[in-house]
Every structure is written in structure tokens, then in C-alpha cells.
Protein backbone atom coordinates (compact mmCIF):
# COMPACT_ATOMS: atom_id res chain seq x y z
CA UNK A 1 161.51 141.11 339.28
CA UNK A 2 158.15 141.61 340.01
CA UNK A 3 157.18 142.96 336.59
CA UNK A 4 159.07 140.25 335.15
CA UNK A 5 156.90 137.54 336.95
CA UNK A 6 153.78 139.62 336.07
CA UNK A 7 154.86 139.44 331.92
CA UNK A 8 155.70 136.01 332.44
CA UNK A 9 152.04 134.93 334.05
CA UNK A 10 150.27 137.21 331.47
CA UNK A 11 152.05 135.32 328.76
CA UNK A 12 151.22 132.13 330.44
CA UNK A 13 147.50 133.12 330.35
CA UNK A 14 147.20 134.28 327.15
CA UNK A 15 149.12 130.94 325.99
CA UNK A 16 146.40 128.59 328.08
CA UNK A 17 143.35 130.56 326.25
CA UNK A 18 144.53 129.83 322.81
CA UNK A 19 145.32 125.89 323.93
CA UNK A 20 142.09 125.07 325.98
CA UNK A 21 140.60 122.26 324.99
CA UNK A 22 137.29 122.64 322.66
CA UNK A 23 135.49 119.76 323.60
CA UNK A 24 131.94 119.97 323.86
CA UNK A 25 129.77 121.40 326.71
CA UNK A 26 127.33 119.08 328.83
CA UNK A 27 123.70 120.81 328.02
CA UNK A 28 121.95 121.63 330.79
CA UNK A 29 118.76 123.85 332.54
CA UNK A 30 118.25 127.51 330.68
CA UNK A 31 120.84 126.43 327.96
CA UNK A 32 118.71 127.39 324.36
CA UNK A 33 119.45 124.99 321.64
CA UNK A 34 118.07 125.24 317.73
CA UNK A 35 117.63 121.53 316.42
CA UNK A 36 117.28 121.24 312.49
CA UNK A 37 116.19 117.87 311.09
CA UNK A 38 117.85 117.49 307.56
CA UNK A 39 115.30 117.47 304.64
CA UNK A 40 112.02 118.30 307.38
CA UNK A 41 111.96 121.96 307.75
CA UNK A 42 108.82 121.84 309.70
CA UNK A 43 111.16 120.32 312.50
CA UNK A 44 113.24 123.28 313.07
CA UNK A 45 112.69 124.55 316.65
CA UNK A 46 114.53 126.59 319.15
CA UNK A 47 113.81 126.27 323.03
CA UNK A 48 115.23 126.38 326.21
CA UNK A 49 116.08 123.34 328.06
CA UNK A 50 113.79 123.10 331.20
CA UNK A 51 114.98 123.09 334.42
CA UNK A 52 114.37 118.86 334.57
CA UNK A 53 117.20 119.23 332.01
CA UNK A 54 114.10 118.47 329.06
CA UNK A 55 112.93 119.46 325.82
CA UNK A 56 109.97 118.98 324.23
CA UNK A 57 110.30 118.43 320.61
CA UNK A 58 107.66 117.67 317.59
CA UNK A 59 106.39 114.26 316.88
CA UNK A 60 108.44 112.78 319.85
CA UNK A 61 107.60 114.53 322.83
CA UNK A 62 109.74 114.97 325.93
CA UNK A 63 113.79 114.50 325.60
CA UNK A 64 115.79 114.57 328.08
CA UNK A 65 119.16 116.19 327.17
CA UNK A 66 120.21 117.39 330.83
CA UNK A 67 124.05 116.18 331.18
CA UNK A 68 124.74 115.11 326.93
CA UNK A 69 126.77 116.89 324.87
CA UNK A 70 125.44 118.31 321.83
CA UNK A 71 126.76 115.50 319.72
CA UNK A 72 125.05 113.19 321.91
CA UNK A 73 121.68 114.72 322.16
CA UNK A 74 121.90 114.89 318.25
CA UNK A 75 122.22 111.04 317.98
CA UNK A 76 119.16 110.89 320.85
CA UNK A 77 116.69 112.91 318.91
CA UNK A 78 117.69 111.15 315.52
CA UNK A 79 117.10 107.81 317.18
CA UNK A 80 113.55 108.84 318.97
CA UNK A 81 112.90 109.72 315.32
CA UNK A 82 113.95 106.79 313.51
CA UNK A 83 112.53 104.03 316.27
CA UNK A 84 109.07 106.24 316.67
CA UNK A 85 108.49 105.56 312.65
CA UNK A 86 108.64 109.33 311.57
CA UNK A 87 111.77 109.43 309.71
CA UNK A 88 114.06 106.90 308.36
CA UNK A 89 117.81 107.79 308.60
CA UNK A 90 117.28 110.87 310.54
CA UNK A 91 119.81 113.50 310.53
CA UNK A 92 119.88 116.15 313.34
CA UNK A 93 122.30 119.31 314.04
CA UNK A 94 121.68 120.52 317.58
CA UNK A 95 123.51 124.47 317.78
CA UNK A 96 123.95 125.61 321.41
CA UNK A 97 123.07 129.38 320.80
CA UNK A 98 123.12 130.23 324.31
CA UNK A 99 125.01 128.73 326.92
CA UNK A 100 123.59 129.34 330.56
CA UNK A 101 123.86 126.40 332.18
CA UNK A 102 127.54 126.49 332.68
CA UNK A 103 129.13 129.50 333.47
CA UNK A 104 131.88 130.55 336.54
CA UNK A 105 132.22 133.95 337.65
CA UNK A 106 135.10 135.21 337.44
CA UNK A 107 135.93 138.84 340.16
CA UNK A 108 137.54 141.47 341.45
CA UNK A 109 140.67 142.66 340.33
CA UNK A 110 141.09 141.44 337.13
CA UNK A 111 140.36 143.65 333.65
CA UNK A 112 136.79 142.28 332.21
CA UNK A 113 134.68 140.70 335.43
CA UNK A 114 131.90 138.87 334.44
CA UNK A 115 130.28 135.54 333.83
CA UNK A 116 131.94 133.47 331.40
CA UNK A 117 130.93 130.15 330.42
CA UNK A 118 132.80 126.90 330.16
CA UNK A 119 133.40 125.76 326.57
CA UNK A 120 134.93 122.01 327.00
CA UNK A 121 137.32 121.27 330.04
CA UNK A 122 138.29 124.82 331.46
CA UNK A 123 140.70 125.81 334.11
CA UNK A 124 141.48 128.25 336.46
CA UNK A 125 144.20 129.68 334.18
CA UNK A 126 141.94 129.89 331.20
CA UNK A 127 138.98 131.55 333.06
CA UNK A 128 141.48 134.31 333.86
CA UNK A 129 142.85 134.64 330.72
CA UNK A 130 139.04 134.76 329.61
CA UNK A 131 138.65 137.84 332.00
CA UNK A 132 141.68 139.39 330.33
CA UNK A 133 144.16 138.49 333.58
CA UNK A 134 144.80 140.47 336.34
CA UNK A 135 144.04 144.26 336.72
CA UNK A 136 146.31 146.99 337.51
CA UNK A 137 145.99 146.93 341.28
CA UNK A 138 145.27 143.03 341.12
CA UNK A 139 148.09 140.69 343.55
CA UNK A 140 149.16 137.59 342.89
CA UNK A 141 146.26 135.45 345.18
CA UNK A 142 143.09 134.17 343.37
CA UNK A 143 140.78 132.10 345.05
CA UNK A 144 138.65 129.30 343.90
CA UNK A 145 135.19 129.44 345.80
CA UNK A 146 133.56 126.03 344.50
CA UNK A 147 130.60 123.72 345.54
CA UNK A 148 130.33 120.09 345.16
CA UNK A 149 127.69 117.85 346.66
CA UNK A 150 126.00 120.19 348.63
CA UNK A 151 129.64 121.35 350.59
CA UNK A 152 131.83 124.73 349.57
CA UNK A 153 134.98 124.66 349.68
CA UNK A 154 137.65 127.69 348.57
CA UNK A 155 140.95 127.25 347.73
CA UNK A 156 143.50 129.87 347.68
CA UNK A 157 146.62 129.87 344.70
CA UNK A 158 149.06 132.04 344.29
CA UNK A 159 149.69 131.95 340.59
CA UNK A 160 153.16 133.40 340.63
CA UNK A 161 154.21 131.25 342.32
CA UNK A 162 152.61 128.52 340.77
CA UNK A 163 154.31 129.46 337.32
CA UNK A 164 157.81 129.98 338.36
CA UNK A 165 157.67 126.52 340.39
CA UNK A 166 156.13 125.31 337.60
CA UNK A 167 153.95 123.69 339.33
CA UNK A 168 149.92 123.25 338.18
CA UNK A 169 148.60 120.90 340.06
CA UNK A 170 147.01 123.87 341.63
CA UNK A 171 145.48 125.08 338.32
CA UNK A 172 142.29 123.63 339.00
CA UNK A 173 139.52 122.43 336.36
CA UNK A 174 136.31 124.30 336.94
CA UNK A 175 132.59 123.87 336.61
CA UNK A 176 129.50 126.18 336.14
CA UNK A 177 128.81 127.89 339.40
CA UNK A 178 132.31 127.78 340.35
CA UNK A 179 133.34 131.59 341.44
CA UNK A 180 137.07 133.11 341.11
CA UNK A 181 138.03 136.10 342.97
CA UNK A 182 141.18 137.92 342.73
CA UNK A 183 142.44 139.83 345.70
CA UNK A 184 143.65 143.62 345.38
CA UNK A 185 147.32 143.69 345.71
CA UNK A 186 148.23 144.04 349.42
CA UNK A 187 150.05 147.89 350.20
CA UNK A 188 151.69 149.76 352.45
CA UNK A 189 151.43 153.52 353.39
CA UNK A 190 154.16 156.35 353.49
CA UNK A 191 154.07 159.80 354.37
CA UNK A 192 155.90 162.77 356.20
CA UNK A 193 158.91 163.58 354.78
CA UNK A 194 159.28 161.61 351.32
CA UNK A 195 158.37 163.06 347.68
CA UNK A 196 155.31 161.44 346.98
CA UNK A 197 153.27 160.29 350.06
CA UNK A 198 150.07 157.93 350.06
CA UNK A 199 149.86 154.06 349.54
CA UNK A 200 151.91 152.19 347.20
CA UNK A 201 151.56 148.51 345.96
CA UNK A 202 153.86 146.15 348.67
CA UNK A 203 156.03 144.19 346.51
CA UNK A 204 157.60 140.63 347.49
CA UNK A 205 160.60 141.15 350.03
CA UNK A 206 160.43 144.86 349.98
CA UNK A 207 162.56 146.22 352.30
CA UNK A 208 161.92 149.75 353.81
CA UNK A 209 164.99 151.33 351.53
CA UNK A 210 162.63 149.71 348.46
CA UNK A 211 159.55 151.48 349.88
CA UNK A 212 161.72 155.05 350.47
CA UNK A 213 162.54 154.46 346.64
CA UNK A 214 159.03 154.00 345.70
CA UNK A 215 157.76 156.94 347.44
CA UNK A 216 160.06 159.46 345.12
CA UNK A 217 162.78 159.14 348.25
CA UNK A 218 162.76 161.59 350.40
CA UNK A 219 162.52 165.63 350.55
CA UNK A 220 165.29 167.86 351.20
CA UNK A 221 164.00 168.26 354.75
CA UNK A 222 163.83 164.59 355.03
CA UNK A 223 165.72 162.51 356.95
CA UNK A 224 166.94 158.71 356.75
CA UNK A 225 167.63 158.45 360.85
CA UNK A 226 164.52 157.77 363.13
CA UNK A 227 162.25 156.53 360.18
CA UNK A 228 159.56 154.66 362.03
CA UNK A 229 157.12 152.23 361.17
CA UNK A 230 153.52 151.76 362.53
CA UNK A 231 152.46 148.25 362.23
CA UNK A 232 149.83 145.98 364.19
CA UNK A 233 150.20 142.77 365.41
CA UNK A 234 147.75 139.66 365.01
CA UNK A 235 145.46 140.94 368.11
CA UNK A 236 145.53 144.12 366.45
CA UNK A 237 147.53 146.55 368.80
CA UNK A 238 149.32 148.90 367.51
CA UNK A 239 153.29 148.90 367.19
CA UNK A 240 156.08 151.97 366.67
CA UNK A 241 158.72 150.03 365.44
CA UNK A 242 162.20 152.35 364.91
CA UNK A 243 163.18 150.66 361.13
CA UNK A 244 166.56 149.88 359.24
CA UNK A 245 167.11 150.29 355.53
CA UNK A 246 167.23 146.71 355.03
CA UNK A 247 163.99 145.95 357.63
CA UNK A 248 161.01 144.12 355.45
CA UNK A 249 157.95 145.98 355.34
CA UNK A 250 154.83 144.27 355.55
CA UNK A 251 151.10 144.46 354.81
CA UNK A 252 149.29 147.75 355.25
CA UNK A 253 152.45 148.97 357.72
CA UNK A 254 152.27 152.89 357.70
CA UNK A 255 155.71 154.23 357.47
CA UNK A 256 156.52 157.51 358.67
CA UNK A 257 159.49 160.01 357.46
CA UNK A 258 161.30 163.13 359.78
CA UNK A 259 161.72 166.12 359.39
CA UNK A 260 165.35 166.71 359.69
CA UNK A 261 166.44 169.08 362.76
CA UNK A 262 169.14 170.39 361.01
């Protein structure tokens, strides 16, 4: 089941980075644009916008292009040019040939962490599916560590569980700066008597049979009675809990296998 939820996400996030919207990016401080005037070679230039969000480009001057589009700041710079006298029916391409201003990082377990930046309306599904979804000891949790006016806020989603509800009101719309960070998936820990001791991914509802199973079962010296289970509570003390086959283990409990005496 859980391997079924995991294809069904990773389908889900490939689907959402082949659908995201393409609409165009708001410029803004360290983004570098090229600007070609049709016809005036001589007004080709590349720069950086400024952090005032400015240019400054020939004949005109200053032009502020902090928070446009590049469709918009194409129709600016054609109109400075046209009402300044210099050319009559002006016709500008503005290329965005590297895009800094917007960008979320996107962490932990997932398969390519990095910086990534926001082409059009972006969500938290696409920036995952951007960073090639989760990794191989990635859970299910992401969270959303965001700032707006000055305050930070992080929300945590479980994105299983988002997709089987189908439910995305939780699949947020990001914004450069925004920071993702998937959690490792939580475990548990076996050893003693069982085939193949160490920690093991903790699956949803596992019980301790599940866990047995996972560890290669036990040896032939192993035995199922008096299997124990070291767990701590919220204050942190330390608990010897005797467990049943059907008992639910939990995160990071350390489960312990006899010897048999016979």
C-alpha cells in the first residue's frame, strides 16, 4: 500500500510539471535581461536589473522594470522610445536569460536539491516535481517555510495524504524565497534475534508482526514470546514495553528479539 501511494504521488508530480502554467515571470533585482530594438542594432544591451528593480538603457535613461513581466517591460521601453522622439513605432523583445530574482529552494530528501526558479504561477507540487520528487529515504511530510510582510510562517503537508483525499487546497502557490524541505522518512530499529538487524523505514500502521517481516523475520534461535519494545514517552523517559504481534510500532521505537531458551 505504501508503494502504491508512493507511484501514485510520483505520477501526480510528474503530471503537475508538464501542466504548470507558463505565464510569465515578474522581473525583478539580479534578474539579466537582453533587450533588442527591431531595425536599431546599436540598441541591443544586456544588464542586470538593479537592486531598485532598474535598468538603465540608451537614449532613455533609467526604467524601472521591478514587478512587470517581460511583455510589459517590452511595451514600457517601446513607449519611452516612441514619446522621447527617438524612434517611431518602436519594437522591443526583452529575453530573460537569467532568472534570479525568483527562485524557492527546494531540500532535503528529495532526488535533485537546489534552487529552482518560478516560471509563471508555481506550486508546491510542481517545485517537487522540479526537484525530481521525493528521495529514497524521503517520508511523506514537506514543509513550506515562507515569508510574507516581514512575518514567517511554515506550514506542514502531508502529500499522501493530500492526493488520496484528493484534496489540494494544501498545495500551496509559491514565491521566490519561499523554502521547501522534505523530512527523512521516520524509522524504527530492530535487533537481537531477527535476520537482518539495524533501522528500517516505519511504514503507516505497521504493526510489530510487519516490522518482524521487514527485518528478514527472525533466526532459528529467535523467538516470537517476550519480544520487547523500547520506546520513550513525550518527557523523554524511557519505556520496556512487552509487545503483541498486532501492537503498532511507532517512531524511532527500538525493538528487541530473544534468544530462545530452548
Amino acid at each position: 500500500m505504501k508503494r502504491l501511494a508512493m507511484w501514485m504521488v510520483a505520477g501526480m508530480l510528474a503530471l503537475l510539471a508538464q501542466t504548470a502554467g507558463a505565464a510569465d515571470v515578474l522581473l525583478g533585482a539580479g534578474d539579466v535581461v537582453k533587450v533588442s530594438v527591431y531595425g536599431n542594432q546599436d540598441l541591443s544591451l544586456e544588464t542586470r536589473v538593479s537592486e531598485a528593480g532598474t535598468i538603465t538603457f540608451p537614449l532613455i535613461g533609467t526604467v524601472e522594470l521591478g514587478g512587470l513581466t517581460a511583455a510589459a517591460a517590452e511595451k514600457k521601453i517601446a513607449g519611452m522610445l516612441e514619446s522621447g522622439g527617438f524612434i517611431r513605432k518602436a519594437q522591443v523583445n526583452l529575453l530573460v536569460t537569467s532568472l534570479q530574482s525568483a527562485q524557492v529552494s527546494v531540500l532535503g530528501a528529495v532526488n535533485r536539491p537546489g534552487r529552482y526558479p518560478i516560471e509563471g504561477k508555481r506550486t508546491l507540487m510542481d517545485m517537487l516535481a522540479l526537484a525530481g520528487g521525493f528521495g529514497g529515504d524521503g517520508g511523506d511530510v514537506v514543509s513550506l517555510i515562507r515569508k510574507r510582510n516581514g512575518v514567517t510562517t511554515k506550514d506542514t503537508i502531508d502529500v499522501v495524504d493530500m492526493v488520496r483525499g484528493n484534496d489540494f487546497n494544501r498545495d500551496f502557490e509559491v514565491m521566490g524565497g519561499d523554502i521547501l524541505y522534505v523530512e527523512r522518512a521516520p524509522r524504527f530499529y530492530i535487533y537481537g534475534e531477527v535476520q537482518r538487524p539495524g533501522p528500517f523505514r516505519l511504514e503507516r500502521q505497521m504493526t510489530l508482526l510487519q516490522a518482524l517481516s521487514t527485518g528478514g523475520g527472525l533466526t532459528p534461535r529467535g523467538t516470537e514470546r517476550g519480544i520487547r519494545i523500547k520506546r520513550r514517552d513525550a518527557k523523554g523517559v524511557l519505556q520496556v514495553i512487552d509487545a503483541k504481534q498486532d501492537d503498532l510500532v511507532q517512531v524511532d521505537d527500538v525493538i528487541y528479539v530473544k534468544e530462545s531458551l530452548f
